[in-house]
N, C-alpha and C. Protein backbone atom coordinates (compact mmCIF):
# COMPACT_ATOMS: atom_id res chain seq x y z
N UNK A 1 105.96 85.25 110.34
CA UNK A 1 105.45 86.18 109.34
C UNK A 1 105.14 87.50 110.03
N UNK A 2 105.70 88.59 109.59
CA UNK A 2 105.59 89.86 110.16
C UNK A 2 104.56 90.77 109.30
N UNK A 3 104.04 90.23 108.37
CA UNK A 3 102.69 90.94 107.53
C UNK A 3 101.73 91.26 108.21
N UNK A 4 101.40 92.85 108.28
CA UNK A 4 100.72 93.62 108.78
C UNK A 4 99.36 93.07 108.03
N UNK A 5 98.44 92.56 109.02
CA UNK A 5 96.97 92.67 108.33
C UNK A 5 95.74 93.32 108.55
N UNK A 6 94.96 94.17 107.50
CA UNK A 6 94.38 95.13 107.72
C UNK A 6 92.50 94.70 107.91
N UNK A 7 91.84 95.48 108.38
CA UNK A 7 90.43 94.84 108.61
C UNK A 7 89.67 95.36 107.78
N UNK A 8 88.46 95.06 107.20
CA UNK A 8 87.76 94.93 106.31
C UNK A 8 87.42 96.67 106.52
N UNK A 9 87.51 97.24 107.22
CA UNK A 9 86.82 98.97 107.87
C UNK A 9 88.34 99.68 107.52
N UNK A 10 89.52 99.35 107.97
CA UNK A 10 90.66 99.61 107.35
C UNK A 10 90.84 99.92 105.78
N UNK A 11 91.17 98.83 104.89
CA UNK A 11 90.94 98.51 103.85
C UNK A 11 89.81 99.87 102.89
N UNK A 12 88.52 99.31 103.77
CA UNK A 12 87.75 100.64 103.27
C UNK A 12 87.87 102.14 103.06
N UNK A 13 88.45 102.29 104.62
CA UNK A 13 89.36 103.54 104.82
C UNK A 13 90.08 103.95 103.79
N UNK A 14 90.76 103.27 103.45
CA UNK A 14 92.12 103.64 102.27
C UNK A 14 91.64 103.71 101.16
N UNK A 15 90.41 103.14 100.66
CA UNK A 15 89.74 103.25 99.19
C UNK A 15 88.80 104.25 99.19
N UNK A 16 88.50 104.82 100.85
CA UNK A 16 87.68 105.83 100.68
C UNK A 16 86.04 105.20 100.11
N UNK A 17 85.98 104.42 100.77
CA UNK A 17 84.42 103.20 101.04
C UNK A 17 83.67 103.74 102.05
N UNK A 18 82.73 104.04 101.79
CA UNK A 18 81.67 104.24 102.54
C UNK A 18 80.71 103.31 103.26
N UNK A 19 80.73 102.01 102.20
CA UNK A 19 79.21 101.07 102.15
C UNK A 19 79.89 100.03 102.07
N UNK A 20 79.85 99.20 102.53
CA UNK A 20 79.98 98.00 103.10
C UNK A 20 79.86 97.04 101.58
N UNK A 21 78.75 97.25 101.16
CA UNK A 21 78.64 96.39 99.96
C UNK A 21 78.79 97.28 98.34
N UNK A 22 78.76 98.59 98.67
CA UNK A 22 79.68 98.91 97.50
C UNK A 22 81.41 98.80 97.49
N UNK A 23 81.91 98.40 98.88
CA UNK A 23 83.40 97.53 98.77
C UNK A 23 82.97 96.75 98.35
N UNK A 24 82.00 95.86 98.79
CA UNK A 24 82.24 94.21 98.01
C UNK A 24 81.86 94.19 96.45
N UNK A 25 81.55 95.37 96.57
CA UNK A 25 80.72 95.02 94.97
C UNK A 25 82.15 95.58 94.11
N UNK A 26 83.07 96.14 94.27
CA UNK A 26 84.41 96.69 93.93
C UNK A 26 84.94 95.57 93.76
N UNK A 27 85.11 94.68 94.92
CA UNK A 27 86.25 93.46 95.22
C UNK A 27 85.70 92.63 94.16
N UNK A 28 84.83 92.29 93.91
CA UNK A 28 84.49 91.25 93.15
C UNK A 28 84.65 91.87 91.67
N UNK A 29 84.08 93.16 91.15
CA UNK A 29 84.36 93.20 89.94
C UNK A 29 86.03 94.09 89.64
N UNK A 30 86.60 93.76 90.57
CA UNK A 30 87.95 94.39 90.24
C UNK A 30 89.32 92.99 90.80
N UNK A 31 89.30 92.89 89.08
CA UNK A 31 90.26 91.31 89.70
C UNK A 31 91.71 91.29 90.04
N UNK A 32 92.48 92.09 89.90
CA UNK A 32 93.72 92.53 90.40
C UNK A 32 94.00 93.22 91.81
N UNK A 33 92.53 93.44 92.64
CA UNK A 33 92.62 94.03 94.22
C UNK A 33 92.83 92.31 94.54
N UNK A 34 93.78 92.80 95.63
CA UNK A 34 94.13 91.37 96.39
C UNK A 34 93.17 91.10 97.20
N UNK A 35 93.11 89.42 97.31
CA UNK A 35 92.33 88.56 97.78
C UNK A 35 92.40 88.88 99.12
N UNK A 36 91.40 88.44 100.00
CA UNK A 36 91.05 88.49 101.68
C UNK A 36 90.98 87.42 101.72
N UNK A 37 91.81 87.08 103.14
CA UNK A 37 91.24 85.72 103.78
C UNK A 37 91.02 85.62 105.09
N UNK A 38 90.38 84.36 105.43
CA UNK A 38 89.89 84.54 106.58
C UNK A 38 90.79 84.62 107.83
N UNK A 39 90.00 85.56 108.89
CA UNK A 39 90.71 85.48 109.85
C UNK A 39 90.02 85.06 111.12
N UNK A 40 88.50 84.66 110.91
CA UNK A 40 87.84 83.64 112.16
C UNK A 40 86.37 83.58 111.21
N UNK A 41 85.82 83.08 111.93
CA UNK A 41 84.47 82.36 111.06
C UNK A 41 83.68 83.67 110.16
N UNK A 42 83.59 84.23 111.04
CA UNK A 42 82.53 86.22 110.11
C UNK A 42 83.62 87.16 110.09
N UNK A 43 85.21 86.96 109.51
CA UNK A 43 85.82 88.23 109.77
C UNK A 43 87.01 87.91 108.48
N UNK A 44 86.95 88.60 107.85
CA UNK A 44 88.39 88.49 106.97
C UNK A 44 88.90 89.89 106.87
N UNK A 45 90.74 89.28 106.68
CA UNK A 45 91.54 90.31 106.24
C UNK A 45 92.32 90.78 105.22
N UNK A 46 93.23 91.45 104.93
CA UNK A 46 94.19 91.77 103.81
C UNK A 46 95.68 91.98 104.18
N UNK A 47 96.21 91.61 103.48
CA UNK A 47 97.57 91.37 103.59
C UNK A 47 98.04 93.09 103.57
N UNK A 48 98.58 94.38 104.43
CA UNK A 48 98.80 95.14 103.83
C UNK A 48 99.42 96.04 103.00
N UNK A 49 100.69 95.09 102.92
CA UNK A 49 101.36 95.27 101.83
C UNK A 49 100.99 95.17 100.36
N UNK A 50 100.46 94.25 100.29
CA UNK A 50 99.69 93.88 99.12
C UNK A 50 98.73 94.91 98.56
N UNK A 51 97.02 95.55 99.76
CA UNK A 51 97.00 96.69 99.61
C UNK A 51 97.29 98.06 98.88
N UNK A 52 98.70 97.88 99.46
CA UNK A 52 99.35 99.21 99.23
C UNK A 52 100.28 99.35 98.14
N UNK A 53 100.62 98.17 97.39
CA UNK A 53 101.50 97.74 96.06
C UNK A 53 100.14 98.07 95.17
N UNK A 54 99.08 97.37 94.99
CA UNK A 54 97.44 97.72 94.76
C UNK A 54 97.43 99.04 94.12
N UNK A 55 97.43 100.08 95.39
CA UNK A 55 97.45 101.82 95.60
C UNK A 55 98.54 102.04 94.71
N UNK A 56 99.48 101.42 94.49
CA UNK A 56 101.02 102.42 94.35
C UNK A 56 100.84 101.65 92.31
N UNK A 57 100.43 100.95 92.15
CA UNK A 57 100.37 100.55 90.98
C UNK A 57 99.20 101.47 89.87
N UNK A 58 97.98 101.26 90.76
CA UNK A 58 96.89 102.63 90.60
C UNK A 58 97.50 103.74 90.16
N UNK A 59 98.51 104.22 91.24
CA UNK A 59 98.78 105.71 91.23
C UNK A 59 99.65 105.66 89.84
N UNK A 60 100.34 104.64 89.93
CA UNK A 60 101.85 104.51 88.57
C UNK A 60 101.15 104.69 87.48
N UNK A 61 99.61 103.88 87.00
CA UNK A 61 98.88 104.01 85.68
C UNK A 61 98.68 104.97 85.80
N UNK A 62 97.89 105.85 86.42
CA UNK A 62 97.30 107.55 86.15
C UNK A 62 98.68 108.24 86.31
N UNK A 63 99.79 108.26 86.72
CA UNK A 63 100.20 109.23 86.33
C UNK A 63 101.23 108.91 84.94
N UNK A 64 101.33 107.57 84.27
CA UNK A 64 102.02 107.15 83.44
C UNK A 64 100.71 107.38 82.37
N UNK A 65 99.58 107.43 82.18
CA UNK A 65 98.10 108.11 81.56
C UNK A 65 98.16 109.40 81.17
N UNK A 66 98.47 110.08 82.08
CA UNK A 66 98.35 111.24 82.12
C UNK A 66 99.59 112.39 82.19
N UNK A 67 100.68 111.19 81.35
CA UNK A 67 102.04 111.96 81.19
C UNK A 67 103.06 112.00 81.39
């Protein structure tokens, strides 16, 4: 498997997250962001393709919204 996986500070990065638990509080009430899984006992990741299909689907509604 060649899937790039991204870290929880990554991830944030790209959503433009500041707070640690206003990501989590996102992840949980937003049910179409892809799932994290673990990657050792206190650490999970994201698939980043997945991610970025996420982003590119986002972007497709607002600009299919807005014209």
């Amino acid at each position: 498997m060649d899937e790039q996986v991204l870290t929880k500070y990554e991830v944030m990065a790209a959503l433009k997250y500041k707070s640690v638990s206003g990501f989590y509080t996102f992840c949980k009430r937003t049910p179409d962001f892809p799932k994290s899984f673990p990657l050792g006992l206190r650490r999970v990741g994201w698939v980043k393709s997945e991610v970025d299909a996420y982003l590119a689907r986002k972007l497709s509604e607002r600009n299919t919204v807005e014209g």
